[in-house]
C-alpha atoms as a PDB file:
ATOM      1  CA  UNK A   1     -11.265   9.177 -46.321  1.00  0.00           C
ATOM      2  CA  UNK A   2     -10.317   7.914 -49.550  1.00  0.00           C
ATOM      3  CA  UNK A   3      -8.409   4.029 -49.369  1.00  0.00           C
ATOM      4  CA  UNK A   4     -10.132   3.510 -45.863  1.00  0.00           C
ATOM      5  CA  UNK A   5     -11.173  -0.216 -45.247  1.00  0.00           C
ATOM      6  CA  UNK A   6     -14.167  -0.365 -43.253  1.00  0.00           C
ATOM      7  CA  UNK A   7     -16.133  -3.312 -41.659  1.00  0.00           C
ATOM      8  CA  UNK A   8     -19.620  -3.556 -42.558  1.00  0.00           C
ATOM      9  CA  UNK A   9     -20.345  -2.462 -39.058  1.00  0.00           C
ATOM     10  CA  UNK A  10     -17.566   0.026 -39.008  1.00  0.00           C
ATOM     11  CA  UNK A  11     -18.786   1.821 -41.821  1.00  0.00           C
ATOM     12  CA  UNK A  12     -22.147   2.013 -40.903  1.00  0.00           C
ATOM     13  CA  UNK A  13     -21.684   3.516 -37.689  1.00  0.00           C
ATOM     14  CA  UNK A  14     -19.681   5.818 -39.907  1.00  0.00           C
ATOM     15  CA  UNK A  15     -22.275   6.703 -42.470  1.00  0.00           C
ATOM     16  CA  UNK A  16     -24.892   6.888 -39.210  1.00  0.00           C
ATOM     17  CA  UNK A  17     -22.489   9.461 -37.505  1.00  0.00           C
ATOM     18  CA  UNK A  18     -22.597  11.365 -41.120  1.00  0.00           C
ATOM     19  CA  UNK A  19     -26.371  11.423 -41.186  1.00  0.00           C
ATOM     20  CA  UNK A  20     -26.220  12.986 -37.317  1.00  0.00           C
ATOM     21  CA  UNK A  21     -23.749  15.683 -37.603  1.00  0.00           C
ATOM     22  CA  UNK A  22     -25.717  16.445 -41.026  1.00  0.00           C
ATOM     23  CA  UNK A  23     -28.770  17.124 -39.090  1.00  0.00           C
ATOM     24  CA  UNK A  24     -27.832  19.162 -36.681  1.00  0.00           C
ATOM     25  CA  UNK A  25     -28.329  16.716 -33.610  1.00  0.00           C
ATOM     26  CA  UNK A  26     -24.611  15.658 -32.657  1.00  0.00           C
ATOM     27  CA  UNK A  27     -24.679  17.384 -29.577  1.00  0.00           C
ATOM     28  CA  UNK A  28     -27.499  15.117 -28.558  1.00  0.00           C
ATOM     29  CA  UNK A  29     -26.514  12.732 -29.759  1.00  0.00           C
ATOM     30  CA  UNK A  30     -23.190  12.863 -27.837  1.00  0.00           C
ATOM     31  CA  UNK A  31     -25.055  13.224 -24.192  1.00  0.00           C
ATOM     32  CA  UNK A  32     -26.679  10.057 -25.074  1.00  0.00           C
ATOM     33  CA  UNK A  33     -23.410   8.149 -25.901  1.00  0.00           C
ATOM     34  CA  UNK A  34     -21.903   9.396 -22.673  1.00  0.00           C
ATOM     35  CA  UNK A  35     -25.139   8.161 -20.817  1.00  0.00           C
ATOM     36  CA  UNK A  36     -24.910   5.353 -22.398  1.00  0.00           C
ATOM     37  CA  UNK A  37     -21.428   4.480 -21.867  1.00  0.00           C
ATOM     38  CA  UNK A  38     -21.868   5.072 -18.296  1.00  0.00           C
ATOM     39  CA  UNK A  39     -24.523   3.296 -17.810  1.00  0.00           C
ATOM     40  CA  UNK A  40     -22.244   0.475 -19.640  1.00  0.00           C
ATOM     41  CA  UNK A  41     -19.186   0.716 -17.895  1.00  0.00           C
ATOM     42  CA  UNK A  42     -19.968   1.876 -14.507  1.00  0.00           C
ATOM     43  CA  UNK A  43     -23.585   1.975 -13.258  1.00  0.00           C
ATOM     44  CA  UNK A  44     -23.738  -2.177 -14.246  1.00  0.00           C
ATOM     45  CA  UNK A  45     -20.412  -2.917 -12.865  1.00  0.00           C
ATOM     46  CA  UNK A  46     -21.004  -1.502  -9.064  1.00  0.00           C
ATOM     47  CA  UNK A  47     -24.849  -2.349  -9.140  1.00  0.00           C
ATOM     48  CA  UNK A  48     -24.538  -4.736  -6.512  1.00  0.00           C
ATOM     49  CA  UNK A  49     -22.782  -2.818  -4.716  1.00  0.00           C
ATOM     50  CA  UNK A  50     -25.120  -0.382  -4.164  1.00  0.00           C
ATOM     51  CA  UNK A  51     -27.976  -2.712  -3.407  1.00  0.00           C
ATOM     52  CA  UNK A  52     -25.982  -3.630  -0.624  1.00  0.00           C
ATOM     53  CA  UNK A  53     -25.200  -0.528   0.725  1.00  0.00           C
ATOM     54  CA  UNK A  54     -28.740   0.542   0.391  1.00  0.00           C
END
């Protein structure tokens, strides 16, 4: 990754994603970003939805 420009924020999340993968908790850590993302992107959007269905 030598000449990469990173944001501050950029390369954090970067350096955090290092420290993960280091550890040994990735895998974990990458069922909780899918959770997460759903939750996010779909479970938010069509919450109404559901209430009224319910």
């Amino acid at each position: 990754m030598t000449d990469e420009r990173w944001s501050l924020a950029g390369g954090e999340a970067l350096l955090l994603l290092r420290v993960v993968i280091a550890n040994g908790g990735f895998e974990e850590y990458w069922r909780f970003h899918v959770h997460r993302e759903y939750q996010r992107t779909h479970a938010t959007r069509y919450r109404e939805q559901l209430d009224l269905a319910a």
